[in-house]
N, C-alpha and C. Protein backbone atom coordinates (compact mmCIF):
# COMPACT_ATOMS: atom_id res chain seq x y z
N UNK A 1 13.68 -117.86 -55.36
CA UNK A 1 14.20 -117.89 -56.71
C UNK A 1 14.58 -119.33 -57.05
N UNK A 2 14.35 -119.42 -58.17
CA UNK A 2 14.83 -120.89 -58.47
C UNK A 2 16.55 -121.26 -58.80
N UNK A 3 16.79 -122.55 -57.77
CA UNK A 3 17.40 -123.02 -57.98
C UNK A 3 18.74 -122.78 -59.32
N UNK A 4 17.71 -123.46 -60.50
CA UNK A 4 18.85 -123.15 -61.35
C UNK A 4 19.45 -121.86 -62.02
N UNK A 5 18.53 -121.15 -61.52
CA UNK A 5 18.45 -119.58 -62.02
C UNK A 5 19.83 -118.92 -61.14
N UNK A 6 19.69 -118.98 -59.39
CA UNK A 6 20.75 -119.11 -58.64
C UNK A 6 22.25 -119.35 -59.11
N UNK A 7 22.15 -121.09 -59.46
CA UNK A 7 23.20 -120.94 -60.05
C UNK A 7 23.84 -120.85 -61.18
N UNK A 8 23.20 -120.69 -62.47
CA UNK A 8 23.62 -119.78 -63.54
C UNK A 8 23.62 -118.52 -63.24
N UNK A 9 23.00 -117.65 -62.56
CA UNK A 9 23.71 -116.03 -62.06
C UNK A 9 25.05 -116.18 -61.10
N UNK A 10 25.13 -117.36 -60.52
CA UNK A 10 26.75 -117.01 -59.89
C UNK A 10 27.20 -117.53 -61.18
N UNK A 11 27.20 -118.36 -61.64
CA UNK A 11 28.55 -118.95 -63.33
C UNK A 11 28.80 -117.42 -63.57
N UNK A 12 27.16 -117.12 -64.03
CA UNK A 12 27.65 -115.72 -64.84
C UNK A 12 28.78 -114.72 -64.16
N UNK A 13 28.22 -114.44 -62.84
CA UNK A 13 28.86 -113.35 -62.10
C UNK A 13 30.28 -113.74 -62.22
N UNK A 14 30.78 -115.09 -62.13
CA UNK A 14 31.84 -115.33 -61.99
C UNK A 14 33.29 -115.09 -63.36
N UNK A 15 32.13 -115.67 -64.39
CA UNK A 15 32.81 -115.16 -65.74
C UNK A 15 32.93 -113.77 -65.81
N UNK A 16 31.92 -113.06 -65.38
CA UNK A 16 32.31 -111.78 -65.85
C UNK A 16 33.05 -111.28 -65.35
N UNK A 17 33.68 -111.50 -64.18
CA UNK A 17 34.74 -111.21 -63.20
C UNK A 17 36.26 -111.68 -64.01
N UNK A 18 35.82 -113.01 -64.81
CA UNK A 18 37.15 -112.89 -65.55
C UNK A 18 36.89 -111.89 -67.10
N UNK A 19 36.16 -111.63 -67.54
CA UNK A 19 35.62 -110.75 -68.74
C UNK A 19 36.35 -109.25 -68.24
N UNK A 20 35.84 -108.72 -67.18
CA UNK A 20 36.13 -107.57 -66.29
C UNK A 20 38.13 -107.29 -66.39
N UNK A 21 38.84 -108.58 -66.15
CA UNK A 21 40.24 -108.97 -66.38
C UNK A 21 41.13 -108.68 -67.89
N UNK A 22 39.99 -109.44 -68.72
CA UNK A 22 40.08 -109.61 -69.99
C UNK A 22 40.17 -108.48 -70.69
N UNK A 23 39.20 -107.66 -70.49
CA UNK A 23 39.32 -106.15 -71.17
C UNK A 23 40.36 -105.53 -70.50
N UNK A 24 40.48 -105.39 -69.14
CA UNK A 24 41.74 -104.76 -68.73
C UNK A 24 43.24 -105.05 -69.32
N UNK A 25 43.40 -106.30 -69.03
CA UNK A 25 44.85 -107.03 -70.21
C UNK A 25 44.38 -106.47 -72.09
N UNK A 26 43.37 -106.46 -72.65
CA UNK A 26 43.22 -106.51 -73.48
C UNK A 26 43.34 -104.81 -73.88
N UNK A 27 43.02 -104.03 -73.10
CA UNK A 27 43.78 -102.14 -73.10
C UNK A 27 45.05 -102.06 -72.67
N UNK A 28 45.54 -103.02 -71.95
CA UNK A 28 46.93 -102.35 -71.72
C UNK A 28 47.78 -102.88 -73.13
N UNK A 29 47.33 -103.80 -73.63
CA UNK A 29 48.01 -104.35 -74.41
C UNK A 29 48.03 -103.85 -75.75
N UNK A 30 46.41 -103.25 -76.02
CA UNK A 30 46.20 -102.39 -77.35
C UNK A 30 46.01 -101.09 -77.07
N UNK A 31 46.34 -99.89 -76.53
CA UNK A 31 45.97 -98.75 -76.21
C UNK A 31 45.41 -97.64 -76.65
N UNK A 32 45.90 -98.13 -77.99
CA UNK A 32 45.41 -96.79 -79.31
C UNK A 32 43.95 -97.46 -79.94
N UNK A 33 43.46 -98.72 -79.37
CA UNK A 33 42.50 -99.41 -80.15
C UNK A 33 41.40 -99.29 -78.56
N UNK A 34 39.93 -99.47 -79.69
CA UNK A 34 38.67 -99.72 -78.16
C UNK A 34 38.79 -100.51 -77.45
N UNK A 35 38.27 -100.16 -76.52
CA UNK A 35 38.48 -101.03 -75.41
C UNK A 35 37.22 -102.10 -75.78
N UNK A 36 37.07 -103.30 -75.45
CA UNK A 36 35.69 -104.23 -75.25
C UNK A 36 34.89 -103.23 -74.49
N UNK A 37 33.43 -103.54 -75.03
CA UNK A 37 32.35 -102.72 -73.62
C UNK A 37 32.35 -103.74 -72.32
N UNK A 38 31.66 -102.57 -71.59
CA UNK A 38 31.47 -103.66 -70.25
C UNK A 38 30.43 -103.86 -70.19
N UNK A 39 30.64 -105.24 -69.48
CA UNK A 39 29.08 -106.01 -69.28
C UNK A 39 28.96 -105.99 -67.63
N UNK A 40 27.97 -105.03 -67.33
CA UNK A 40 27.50 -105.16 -65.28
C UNK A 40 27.17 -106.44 -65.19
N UNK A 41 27.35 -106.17 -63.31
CA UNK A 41 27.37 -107.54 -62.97
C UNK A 41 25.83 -107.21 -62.19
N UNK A 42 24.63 -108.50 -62.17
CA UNK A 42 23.52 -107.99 -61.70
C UNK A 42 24.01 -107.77 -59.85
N UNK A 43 23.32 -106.39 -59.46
CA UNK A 43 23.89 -105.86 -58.17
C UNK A 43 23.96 -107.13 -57.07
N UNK A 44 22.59 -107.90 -56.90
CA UNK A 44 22.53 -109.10 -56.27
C UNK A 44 21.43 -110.12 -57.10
N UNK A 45 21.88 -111.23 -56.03
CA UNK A 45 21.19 -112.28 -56.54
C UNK A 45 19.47 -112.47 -57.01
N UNK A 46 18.90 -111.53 -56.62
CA UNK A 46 17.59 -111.17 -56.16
C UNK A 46 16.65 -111.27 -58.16
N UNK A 47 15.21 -112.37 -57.46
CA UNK A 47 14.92 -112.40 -58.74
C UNK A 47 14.39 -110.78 -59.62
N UNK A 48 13.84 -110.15 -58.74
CA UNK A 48 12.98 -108.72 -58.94
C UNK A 48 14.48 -108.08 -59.57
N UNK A 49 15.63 -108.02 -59.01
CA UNK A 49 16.92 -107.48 -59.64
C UNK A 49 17.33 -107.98 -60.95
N UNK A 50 17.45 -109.11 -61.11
CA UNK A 50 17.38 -109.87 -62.38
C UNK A 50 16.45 -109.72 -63.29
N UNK A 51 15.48 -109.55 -63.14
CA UNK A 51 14.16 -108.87 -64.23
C UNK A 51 14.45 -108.33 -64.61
N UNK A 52 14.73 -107.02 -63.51
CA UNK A 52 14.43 -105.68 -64.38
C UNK A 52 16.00 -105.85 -64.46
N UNK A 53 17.13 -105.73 -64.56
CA UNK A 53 18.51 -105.45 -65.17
C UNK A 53 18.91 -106.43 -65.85
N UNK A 54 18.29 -107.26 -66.36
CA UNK A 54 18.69 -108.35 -67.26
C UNK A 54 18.47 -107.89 -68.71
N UNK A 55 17.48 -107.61 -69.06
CA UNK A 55 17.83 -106.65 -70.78
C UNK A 55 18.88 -105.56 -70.70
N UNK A 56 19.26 -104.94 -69.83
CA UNK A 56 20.40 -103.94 -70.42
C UNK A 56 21.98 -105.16 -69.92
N UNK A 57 21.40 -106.13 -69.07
CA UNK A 57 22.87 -106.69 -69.19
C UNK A 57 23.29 -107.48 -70.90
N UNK A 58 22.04 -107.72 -70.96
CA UNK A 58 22.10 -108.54 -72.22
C UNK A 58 22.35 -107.80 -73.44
N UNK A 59 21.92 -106.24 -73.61
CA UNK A 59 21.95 -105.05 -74.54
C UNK A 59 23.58 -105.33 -74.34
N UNK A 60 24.73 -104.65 -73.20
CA UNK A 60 25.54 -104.81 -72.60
C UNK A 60 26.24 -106.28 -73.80
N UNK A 61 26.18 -106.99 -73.58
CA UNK A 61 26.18 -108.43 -73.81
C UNK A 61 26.60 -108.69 -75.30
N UNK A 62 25.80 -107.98 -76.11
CA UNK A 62 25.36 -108.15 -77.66
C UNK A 62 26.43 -107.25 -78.08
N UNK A 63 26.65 -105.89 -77.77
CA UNK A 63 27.54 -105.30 -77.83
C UNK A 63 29.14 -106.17 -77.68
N UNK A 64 29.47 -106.69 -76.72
CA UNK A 64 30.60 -107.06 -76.07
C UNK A 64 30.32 -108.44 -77.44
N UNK A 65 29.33 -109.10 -77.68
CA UNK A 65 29.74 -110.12 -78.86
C UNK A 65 30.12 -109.61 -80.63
N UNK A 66 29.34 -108.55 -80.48
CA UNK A 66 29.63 -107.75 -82.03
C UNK A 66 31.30 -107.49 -82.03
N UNK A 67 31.47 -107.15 -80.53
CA UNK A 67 33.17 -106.51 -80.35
C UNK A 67 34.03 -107.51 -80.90
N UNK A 68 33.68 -108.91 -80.01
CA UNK A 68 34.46 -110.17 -80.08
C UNK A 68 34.82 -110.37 -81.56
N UNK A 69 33.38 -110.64 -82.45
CA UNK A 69 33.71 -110.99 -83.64
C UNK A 69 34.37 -110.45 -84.61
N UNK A 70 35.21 -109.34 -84.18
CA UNK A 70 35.65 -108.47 -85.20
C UNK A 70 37.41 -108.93 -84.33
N UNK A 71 37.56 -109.50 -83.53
CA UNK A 71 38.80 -109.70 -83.12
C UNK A 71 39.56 -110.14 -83.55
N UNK A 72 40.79 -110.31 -83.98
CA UNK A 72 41.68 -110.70 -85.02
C UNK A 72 42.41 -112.11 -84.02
N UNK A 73 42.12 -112.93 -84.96
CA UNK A 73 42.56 -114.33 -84.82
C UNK A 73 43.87 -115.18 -84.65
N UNK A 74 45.07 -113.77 -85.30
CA UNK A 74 46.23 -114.27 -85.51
C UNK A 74 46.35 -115.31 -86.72
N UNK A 75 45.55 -116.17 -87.10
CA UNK A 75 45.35 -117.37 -88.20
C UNK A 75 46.38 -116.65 -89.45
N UNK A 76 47.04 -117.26 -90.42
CA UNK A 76 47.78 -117.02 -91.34
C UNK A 76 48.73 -115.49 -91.26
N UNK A 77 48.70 -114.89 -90.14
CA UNK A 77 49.34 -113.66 -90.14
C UNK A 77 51.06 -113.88 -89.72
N UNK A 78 51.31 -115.13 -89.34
CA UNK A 78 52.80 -115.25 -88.99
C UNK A 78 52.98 -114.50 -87.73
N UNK A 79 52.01 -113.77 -87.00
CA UNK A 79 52.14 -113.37 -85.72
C UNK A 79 51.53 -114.56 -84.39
N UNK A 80 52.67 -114.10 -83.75
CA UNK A 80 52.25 -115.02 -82.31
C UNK A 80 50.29 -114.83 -81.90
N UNK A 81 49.43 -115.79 -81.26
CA UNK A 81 48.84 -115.76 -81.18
C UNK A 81 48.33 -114.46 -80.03
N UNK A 82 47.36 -113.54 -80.23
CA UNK A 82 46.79 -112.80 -79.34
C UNK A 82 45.99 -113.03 -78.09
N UNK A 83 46.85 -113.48 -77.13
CA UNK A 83 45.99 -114.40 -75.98
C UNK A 83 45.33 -113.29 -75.56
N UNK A 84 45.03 -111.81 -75.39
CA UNK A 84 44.16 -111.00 -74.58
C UNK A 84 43.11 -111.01 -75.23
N UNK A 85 43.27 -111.22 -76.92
CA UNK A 85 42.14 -111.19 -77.68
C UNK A 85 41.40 -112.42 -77.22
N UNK A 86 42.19 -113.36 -77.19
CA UNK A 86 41.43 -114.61 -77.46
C UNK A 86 40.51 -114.87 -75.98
N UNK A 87 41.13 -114.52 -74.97
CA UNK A 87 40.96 -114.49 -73.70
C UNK A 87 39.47 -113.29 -73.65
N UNK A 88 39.41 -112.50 -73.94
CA UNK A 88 38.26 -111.68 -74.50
C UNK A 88 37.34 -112.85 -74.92
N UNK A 89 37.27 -112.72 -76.32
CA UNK A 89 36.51 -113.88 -77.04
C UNK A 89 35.91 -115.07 -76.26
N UNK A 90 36.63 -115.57 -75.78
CA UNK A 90 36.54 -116.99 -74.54
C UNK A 90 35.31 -115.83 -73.80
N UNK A 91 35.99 -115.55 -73.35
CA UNK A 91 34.86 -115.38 -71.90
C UNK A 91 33.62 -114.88 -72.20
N UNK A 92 33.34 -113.80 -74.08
CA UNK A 92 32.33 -113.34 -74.27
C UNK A 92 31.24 -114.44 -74.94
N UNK A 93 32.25 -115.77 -75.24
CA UNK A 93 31.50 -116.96 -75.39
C UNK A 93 30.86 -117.39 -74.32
N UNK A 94 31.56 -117.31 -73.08
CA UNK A 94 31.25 -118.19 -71.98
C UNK A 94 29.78 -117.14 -71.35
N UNK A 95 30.11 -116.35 -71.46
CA UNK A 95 29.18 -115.39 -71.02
C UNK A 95 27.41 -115.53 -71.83
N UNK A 96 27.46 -115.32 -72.80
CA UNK A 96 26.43 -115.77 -73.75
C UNK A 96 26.14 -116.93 -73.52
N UNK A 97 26.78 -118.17 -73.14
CA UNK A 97 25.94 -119.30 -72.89
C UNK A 97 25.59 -119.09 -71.71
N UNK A 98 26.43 -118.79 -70.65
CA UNK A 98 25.30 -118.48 -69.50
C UNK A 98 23.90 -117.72 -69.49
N UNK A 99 23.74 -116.84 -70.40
CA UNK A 99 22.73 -115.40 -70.05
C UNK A 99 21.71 -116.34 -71.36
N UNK A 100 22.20 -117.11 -72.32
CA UNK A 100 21.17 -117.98 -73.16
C UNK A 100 20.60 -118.90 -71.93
N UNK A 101 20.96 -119.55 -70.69
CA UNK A 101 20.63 -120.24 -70.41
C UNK A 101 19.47 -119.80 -68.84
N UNK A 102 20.30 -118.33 -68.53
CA UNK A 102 19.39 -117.33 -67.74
C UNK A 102 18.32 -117.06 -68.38
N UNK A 103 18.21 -116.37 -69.34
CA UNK A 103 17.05 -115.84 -70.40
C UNK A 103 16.00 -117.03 -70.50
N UNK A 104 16.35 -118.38 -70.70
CA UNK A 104 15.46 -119.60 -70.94
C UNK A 104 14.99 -119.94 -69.33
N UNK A 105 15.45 -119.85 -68.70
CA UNK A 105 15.25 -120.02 -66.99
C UNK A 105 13.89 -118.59 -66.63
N UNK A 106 14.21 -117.54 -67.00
CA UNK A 106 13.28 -116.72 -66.56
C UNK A 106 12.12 -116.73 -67.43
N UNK A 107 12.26 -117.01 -68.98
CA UNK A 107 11.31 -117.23 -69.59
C UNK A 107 10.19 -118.22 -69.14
N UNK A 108 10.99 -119.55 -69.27
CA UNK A 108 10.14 -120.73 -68.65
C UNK A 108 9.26 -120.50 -67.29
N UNK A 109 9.94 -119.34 -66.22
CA UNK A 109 9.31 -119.64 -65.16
C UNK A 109 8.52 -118.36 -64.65
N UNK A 110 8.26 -117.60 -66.13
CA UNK A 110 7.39 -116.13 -65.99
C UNK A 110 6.33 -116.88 -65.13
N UNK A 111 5.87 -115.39 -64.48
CA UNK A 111 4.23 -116.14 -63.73
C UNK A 111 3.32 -114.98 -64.64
């Protein structure tokens, strides 16, 4: 497997491990509201694993960004800022640039 592919799937794995955090703080904190979806983590490093489970992580993915953008900002509300939200948001950013940069890695190196 290539190199950079390697290590943009650990970044990823690693964010999502804080994403995985994020939704948890982010239900205890709102309980009566949805939870963020979850985004799997690919089982292993393996390129044949990454193929084939990389569109539903990314399905997974798109979901968890539609969620983000509807998250309330705190901006002009006179309320303290929502760090579980924001902490959400963060990581579903961080996440998307990794899997933009996976997606361009497997593209480029189809055989």
């Amino acid at each position: 497997m290539d190199v950079r592919l390697v290590q943009l799937l650990a970044s990823f794995i690693r964010v999502s491990g804080d994403y995985a955090l994020a939704r948890l703080e982010f239900s205890i904190k709102r309980p009566g509201e949805p939870a963020a979806p979850v985004i799997d983590r690919p089982p292993d490093a393996s390129e044949q694993t990454l193929r084939e489970r990389w569109p539903s992580i990314e399905a997974q993915l798109e979901a968890a960004r539609r969620f983000a953008k509807h998250l309330p900002d705190g901006e002009g509300t006179g309320l303290q800022e929502d760090t579980a939200a924001g902490w959400v948001a963060r990581t579903v950013q961080e996440l998307d640039q990794y899997a933009r940069a996976i997606r361009w890695v497997l593209t480029v190196t189809e055989k």
